[in-house]
Protein backbone atom coordinates (compact mmCIF):
# COMPACT_ATOMS: atom_id res chain seq x y z
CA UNK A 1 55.95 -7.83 -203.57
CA UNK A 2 52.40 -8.51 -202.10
CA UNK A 3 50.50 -5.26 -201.61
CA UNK A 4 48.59 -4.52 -198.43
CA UNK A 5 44.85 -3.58 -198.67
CA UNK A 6 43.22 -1.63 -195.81
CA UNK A 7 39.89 0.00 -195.31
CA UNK A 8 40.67 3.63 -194.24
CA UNK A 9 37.73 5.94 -192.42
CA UNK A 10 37.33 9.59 -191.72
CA UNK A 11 37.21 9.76 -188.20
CA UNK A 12 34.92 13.43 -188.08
CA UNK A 13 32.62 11.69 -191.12
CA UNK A 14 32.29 8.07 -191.03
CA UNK A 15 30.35 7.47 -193.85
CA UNK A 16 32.94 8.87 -196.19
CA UNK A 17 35.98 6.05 -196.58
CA UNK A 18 39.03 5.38 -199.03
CA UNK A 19 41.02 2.13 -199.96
CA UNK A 20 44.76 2.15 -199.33
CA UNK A 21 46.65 -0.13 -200.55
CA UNK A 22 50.40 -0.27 -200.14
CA UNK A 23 53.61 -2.17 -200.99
CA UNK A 24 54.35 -4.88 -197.76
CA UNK A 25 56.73 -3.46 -195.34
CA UNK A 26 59.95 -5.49 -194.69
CA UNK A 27 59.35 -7.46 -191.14
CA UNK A 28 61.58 -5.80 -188.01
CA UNK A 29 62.90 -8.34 -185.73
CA UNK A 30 60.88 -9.78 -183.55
CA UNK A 31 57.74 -9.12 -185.60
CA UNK A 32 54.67 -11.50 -187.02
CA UNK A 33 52.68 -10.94 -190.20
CA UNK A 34 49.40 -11.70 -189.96
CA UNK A 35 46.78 -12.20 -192.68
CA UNK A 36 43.57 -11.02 -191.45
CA UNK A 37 40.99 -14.04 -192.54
CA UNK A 38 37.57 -12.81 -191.22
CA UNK A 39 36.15 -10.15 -189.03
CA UNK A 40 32.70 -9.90 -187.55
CA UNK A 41 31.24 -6.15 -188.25
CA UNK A 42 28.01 -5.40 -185.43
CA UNK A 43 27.53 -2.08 -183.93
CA UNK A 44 30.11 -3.08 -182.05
CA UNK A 45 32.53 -1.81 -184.56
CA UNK A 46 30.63 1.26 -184.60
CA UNK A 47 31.32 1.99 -181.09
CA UNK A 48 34.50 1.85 -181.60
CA UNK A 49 34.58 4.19 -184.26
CA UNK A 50 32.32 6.71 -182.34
CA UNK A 51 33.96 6.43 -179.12
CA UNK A 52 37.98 6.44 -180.48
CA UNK A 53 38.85 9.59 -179.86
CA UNK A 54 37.68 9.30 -176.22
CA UNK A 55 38.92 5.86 -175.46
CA UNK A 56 41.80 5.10 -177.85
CA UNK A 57 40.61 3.13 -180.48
CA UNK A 58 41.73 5.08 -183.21
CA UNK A 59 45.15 4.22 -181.51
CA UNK A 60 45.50 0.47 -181.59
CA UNK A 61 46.49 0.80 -185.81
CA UNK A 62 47.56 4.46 -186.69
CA UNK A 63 46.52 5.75 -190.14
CA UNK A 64 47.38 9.50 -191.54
CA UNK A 65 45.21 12.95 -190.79
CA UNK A 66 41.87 12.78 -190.07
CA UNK A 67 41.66 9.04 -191.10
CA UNK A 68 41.24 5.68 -189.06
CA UNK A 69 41.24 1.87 -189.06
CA UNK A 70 38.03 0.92 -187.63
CA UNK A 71 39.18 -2.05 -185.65
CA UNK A 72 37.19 -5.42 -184.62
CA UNK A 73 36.90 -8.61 -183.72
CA UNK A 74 38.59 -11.44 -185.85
CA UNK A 75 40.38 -14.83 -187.10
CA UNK A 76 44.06 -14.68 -188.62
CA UNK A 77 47.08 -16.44 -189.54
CA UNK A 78 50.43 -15.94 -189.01
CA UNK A 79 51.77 -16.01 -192.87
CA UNK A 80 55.45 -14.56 -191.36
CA UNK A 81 57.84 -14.40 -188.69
CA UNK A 82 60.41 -13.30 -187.31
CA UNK A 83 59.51 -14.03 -183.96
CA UNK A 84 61.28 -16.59 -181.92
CA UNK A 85 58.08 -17.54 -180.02
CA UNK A 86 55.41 -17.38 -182.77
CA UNK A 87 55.50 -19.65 -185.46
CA UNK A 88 53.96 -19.41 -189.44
CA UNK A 89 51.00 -21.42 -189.61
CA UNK A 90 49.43 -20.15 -186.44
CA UNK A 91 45.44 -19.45 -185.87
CA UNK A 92 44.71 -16.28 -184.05
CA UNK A 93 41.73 -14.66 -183.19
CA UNK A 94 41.91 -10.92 -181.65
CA UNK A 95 41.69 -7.28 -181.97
CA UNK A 96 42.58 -6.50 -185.63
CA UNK A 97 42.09 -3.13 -188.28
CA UNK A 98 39.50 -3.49 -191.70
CA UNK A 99 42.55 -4.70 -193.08
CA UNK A 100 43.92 -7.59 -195.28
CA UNK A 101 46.88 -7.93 -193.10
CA UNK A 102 48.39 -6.23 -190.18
CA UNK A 103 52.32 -6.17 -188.60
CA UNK A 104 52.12 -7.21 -184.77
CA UNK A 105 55.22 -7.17 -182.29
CA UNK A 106 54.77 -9.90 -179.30
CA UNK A 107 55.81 -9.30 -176.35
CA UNK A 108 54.82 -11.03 -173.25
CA UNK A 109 54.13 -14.74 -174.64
CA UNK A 110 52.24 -17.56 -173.09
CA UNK A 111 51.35 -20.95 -174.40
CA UNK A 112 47.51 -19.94 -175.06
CA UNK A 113 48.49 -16.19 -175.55
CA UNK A 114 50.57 -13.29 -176.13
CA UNK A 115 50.43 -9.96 -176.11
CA UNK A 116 51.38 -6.85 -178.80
CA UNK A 117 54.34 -4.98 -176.68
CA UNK A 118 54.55 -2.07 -180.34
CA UNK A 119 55.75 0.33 -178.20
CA UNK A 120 52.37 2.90 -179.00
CA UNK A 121 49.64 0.48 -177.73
CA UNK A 122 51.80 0.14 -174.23
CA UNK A 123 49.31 2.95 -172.92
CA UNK A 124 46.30 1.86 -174.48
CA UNK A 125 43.54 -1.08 -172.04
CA UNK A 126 45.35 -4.50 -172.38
CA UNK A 127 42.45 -6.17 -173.32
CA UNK A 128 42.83 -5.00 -177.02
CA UNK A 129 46.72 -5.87 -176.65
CA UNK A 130 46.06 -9.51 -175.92
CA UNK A 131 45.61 -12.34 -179.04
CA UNK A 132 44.65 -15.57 -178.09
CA UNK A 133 46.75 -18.55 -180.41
CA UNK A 134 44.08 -21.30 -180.71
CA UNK A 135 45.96 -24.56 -181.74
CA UNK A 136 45.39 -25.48 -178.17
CA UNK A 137 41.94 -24.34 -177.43
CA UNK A 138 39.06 -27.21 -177.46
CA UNK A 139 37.35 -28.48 -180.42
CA UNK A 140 34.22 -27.12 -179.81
CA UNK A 141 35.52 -23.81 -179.45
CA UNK A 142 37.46 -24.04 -182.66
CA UNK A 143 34.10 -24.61 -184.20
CA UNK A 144 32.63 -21.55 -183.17
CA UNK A 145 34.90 -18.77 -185.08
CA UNK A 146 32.12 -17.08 -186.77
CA UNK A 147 30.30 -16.67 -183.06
CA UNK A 148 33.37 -15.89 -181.23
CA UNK A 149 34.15 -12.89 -184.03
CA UNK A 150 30.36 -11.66 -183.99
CA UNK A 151 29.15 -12.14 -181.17
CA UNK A 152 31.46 -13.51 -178.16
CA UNK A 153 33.13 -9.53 -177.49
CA UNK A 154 29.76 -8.13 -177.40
CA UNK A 155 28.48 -11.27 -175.35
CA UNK A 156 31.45 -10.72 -173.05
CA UNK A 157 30.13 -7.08 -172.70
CA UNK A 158 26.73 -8.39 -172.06
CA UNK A 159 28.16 -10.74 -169.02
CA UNK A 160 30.09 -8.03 -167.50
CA UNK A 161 27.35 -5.33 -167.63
CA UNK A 162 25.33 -8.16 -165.72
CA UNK A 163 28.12 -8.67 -163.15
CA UNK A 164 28.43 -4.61 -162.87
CA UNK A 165 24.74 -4.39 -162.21
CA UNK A 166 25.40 -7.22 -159.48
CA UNK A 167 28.32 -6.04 -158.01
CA UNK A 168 26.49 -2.71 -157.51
CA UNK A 169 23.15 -3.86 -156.35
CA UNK A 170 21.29 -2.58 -159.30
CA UNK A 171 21.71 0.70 -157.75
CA UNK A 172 18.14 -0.32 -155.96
CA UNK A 173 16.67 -0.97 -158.73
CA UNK A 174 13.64 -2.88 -159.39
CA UNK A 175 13.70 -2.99 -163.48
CA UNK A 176 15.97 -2.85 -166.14
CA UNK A 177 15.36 -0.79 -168.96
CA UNK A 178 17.55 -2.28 -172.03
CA UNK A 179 17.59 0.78 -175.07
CA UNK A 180 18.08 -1.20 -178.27
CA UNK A 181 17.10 -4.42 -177.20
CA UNK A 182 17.69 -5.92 -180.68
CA UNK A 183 21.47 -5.14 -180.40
CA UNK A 184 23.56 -7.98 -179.56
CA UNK A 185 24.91 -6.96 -176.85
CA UNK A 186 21.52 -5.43 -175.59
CA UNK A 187 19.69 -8.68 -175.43
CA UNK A 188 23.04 -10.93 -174.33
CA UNK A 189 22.41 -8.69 -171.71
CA UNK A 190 18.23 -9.23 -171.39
CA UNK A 191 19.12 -13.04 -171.57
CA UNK A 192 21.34 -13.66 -168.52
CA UNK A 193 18.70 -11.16 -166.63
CA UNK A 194 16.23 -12.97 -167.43
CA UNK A 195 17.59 -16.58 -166.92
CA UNK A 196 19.07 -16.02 -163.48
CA UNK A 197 16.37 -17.46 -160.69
CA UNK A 198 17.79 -15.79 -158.29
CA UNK A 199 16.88 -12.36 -160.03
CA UNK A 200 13.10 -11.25 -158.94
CA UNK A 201 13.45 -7.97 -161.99
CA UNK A 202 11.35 -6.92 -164.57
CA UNK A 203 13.33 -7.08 -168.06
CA UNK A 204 12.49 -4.22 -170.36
CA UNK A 205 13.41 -3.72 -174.18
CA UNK A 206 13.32 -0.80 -176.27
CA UNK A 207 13.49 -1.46 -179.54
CA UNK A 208 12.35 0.00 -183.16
CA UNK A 209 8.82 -1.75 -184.57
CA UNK A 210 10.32 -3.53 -187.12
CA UNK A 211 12.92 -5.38 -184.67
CA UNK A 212 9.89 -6.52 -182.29
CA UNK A 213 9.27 -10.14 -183.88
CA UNK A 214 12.80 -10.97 -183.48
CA UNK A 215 13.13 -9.86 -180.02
CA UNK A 216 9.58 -11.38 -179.20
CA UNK A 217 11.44 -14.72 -180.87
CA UNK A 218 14.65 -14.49 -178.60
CA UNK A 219 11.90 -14.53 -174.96
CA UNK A 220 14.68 -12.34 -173.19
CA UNK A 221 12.28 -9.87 -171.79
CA UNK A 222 9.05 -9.25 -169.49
CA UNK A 223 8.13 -6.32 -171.57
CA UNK A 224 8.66 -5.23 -174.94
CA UNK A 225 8.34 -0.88 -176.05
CA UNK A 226 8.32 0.58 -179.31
CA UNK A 227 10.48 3.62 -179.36
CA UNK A 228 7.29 6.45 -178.68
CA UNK A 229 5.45 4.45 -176.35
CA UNK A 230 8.41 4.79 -173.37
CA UNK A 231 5.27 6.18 -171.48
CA UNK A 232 4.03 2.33 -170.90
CA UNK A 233 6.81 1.44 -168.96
CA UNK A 234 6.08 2.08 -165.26
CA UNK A 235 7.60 5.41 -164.38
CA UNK A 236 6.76 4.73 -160.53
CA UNK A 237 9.42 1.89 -159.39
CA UNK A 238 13.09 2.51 -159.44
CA UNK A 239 14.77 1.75 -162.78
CA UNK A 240 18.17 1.56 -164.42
CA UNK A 241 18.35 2.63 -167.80
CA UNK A 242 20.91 1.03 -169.82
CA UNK A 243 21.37 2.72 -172.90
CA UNK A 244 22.57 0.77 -175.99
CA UNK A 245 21.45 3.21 -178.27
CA UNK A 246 23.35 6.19 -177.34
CA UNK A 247 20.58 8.42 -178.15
CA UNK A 248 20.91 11.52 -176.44
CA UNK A 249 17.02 13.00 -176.32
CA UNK A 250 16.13 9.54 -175.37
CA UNK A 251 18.02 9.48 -172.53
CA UNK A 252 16.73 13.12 -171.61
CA UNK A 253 13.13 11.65 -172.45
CA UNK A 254 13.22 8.43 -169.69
CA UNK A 255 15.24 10.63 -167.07
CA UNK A 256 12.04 13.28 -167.41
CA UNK A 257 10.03 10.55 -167.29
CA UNK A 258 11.13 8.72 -163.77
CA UNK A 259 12.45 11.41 -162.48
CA UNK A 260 14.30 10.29 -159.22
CA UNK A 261 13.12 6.85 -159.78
CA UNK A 262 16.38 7.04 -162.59
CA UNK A 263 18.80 5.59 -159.88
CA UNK A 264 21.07 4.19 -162.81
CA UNK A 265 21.73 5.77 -166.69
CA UNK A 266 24.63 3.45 -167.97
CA UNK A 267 25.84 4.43 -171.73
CA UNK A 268 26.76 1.49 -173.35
CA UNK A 269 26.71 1.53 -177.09
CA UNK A 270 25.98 4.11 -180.01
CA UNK A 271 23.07 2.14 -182.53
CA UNK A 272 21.87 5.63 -182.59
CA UNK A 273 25.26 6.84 -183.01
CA UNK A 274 24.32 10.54 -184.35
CA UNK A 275 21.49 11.40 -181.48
CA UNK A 276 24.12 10.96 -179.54
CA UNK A 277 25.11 14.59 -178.96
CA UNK A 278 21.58 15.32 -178.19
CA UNK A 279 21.70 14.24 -174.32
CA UNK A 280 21.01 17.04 -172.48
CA UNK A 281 22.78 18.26 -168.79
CA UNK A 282 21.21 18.43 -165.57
CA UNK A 283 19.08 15.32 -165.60
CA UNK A 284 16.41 14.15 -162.69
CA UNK A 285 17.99 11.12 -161.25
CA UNK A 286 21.27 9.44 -161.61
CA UNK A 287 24.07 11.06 -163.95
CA UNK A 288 24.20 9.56 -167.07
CA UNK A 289 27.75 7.47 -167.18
CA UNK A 290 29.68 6.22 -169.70
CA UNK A 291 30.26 2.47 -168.83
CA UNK A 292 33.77 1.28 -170.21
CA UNK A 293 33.81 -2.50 -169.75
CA UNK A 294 37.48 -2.79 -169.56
CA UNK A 295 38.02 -0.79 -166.37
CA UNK A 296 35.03 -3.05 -164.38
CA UNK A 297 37.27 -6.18 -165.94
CA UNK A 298 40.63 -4.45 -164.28
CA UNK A 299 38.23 -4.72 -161.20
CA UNK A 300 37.84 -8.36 -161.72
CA UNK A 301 40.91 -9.71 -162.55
CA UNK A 302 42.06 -7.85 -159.45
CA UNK A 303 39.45 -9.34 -157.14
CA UNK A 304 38.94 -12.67 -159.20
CA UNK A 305 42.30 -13.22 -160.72
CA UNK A 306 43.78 -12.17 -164.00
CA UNK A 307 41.34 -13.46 -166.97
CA UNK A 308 39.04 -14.59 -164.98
CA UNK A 309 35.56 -12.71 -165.95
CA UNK A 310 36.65 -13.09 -169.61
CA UNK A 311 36.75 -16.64 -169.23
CA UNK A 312 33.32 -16.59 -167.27
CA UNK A 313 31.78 -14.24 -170.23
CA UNK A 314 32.96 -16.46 -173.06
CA UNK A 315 30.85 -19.56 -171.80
CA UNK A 316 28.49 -17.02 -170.80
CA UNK A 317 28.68 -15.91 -174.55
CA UNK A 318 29.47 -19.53 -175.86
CA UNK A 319 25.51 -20.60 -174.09
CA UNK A 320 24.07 -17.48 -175.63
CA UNK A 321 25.14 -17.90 -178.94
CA UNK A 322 23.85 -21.47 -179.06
CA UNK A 323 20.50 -20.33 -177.54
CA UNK A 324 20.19 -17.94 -180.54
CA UNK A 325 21.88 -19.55 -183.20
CA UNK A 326 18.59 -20.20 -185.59
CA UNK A 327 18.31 -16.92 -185.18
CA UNK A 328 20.96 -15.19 -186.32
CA UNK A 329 22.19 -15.59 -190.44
CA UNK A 330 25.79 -15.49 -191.15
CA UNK A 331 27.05 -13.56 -194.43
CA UNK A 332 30.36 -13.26 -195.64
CA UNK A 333 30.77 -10.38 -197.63
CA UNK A 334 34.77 -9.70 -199.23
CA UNK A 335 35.77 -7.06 -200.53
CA UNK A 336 36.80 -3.27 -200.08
CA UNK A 337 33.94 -1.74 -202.14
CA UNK A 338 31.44 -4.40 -200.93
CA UNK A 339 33.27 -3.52 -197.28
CA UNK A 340 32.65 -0.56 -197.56
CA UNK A 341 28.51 -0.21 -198.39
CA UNK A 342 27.69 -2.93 -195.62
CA UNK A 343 30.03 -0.25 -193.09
CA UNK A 344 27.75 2.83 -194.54
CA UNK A 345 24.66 0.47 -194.17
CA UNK A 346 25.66 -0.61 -190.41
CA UNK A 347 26.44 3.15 -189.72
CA UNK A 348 22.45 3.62 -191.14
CA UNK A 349 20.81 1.22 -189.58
CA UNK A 350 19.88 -0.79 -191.96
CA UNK A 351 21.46 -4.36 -191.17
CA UNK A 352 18.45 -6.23 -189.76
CA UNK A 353 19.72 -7.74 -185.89
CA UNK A 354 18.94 -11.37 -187.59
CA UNK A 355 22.29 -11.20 -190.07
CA UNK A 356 25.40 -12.02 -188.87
CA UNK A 357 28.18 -10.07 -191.19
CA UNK A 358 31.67 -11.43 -191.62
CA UNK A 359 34.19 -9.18 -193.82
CA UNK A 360 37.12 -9.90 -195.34
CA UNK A 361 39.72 -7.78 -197.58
């Protein structure tokens, strides 16, 4: 019997991990094997893993004791079934564990679509439950599985952090301050700023020195500030600060620094995953808030119909990614042990914002 091979992390150290492997568990009724192909591993993945406890995502593929299945973004096949509506051979791309395969249960099926209805991800946001089945899907768009598993989900994020800012005005404010510019999501988000005419704001990136040629490259901001020199940007208009970073003094740092003129602190990501727990209490200006994309898209697909902003961020994300696609190199890199060091290394900081990593187990 085929054994399964899974990437296992310990969720209160995240640098230290183990391989599991294990025989192949006999398929229930109703159930799908799928052989996970290729993921896309960004900081992304490290948001997840810093955030799981809080949000869930520790939940979505249960390991044992203090371990955890950092999940992401990927392509698969359907290599089993025992599912009247899903069929071997099929392509999907979804929500999937470091894994070499993983057991799904569909429930709710559509031609483009179904979702997982295992009975412990019922509670958990839908928009992890949901894999899309892409025999149908254009052409062009089957073309693009290295972009949509790298960087369409953080692209997404990018277009609805734009359409939150919109929605709410920018709080007032007159310019954006973008913490880790270099991040994928943090200049998706610079570029549709910056490329909407009807937007009169100034575009700000924060971003280490060695990342400043390739953000300089990608012309998605007005101004461009070495982490130490925040005290260039001007202090005296009113600013939302959205924080890719997660850097806790940083945040205390910029809300010192404009004071009331801090009418928006949005926490996004966690590139600076371990400062995190610096952020102080008490701020000047706006509370610091933790922005969870999937409860703005609830607000969507209520107001805008069901699907409806994802759709809008994937071309969003589909445009970016061909704006930037000289710029960004894809690596595949299989493996556990290999898997492994380029996790430790992403947890580090030490991918460079210009490589594109796909894993595979």
């Amino acid at each position: 019997m085929t054994k399964t091979t899974e990437l296992w992390v310990d969720r209160t150290n995240l640098r230290r991990t183990k391989v599991v492997q294990a025989e192949q568990a006999a398929l229930g009724v109703g159930e799908i094997r799928v052989r996970v192909d290729k993921m896309g591993l960004t900081a992304n993945n490290v948001s997840y893993a810093v955030s799981g406890e809080m949000i869930g995502y520790w939940k979505y593929f249960p390991a044992e004791g203090e371990w955890g299945k950092v999940p992401g973004w990927a392509m698969a096949d359907v290599v089993e079934s025992r599912s009247d509506a899903i069929a071997e051979g099929e392509r999907l791309y979804g929500f999937f564990p470091m894994a070499n395969e993983v057991v799904l249960q569909p429930g709710q099926v559509a031609a483009d679509l179904f979702m997982d209805g295992s009975p412990h991800r019922a509670a958990l946001p839908a928009l992890y439950n949901q894999y899309l089945r892409t025999a149908g899907e254009p052409d062009y768009l089957k073309s693009l599985e290295n972009e949509r598993c790298l960087l369409f989900p953080l692209f997404v994020t990018s277009f609805v952090l734009y359409d939150y800012l919109i929605d709410n005005e920018f709080f007032g404010a007159k310019q954006i301050v973008i913490g880790s510019v270099s991040s994928k999501t943090g200049f998706g988000l610079a570029h549709l700023l910056k490329n909407d005419p009807a937007l009169e704001k100034t575009i700000v990136g924060l971003t280490s020195p060695r990342s400043v040629g390739f953000v300089e490259n990608l012309n998605c901001c007005d101004q461009i500030v070495t982490y130490g020199d925040e005290a260039t940007i001007d202090a005296g208009v009113p600013t939302a600060w959205v924080d890719m970073s997660g850097d806790g003094p940083l945040t205390s740092k910029l809300h010192h620094l404009f004071g009331e003129n801090m009418v928006e602190s949005c926490i996004v990501g966690a590139t600076h995953w371990e400062a995190e727990r610096g952020r102080a209490k008490d701020l000047p200006g706006a509370k610091p808030k933790f922005f969870f994309a999937p409860g703005h898209i609830a607000k969507r697909d209520a107001e805008w119909g069901q699907g409806e902003i994802w759709r809008r961020g994937s071309e969003a994300g589909a445009a970016i990614a061909k704006s930037i696609s000289d710029q960004i190199a894809v690596e595949a890199i299989s493996g556990s042990n290999d898997v492994a060091q380029i996790w430790c290394d992403m947890l580090d900081n030490k991918v460079s914002p210009n490589r594109g990593i796909m894993i595979s187990l």
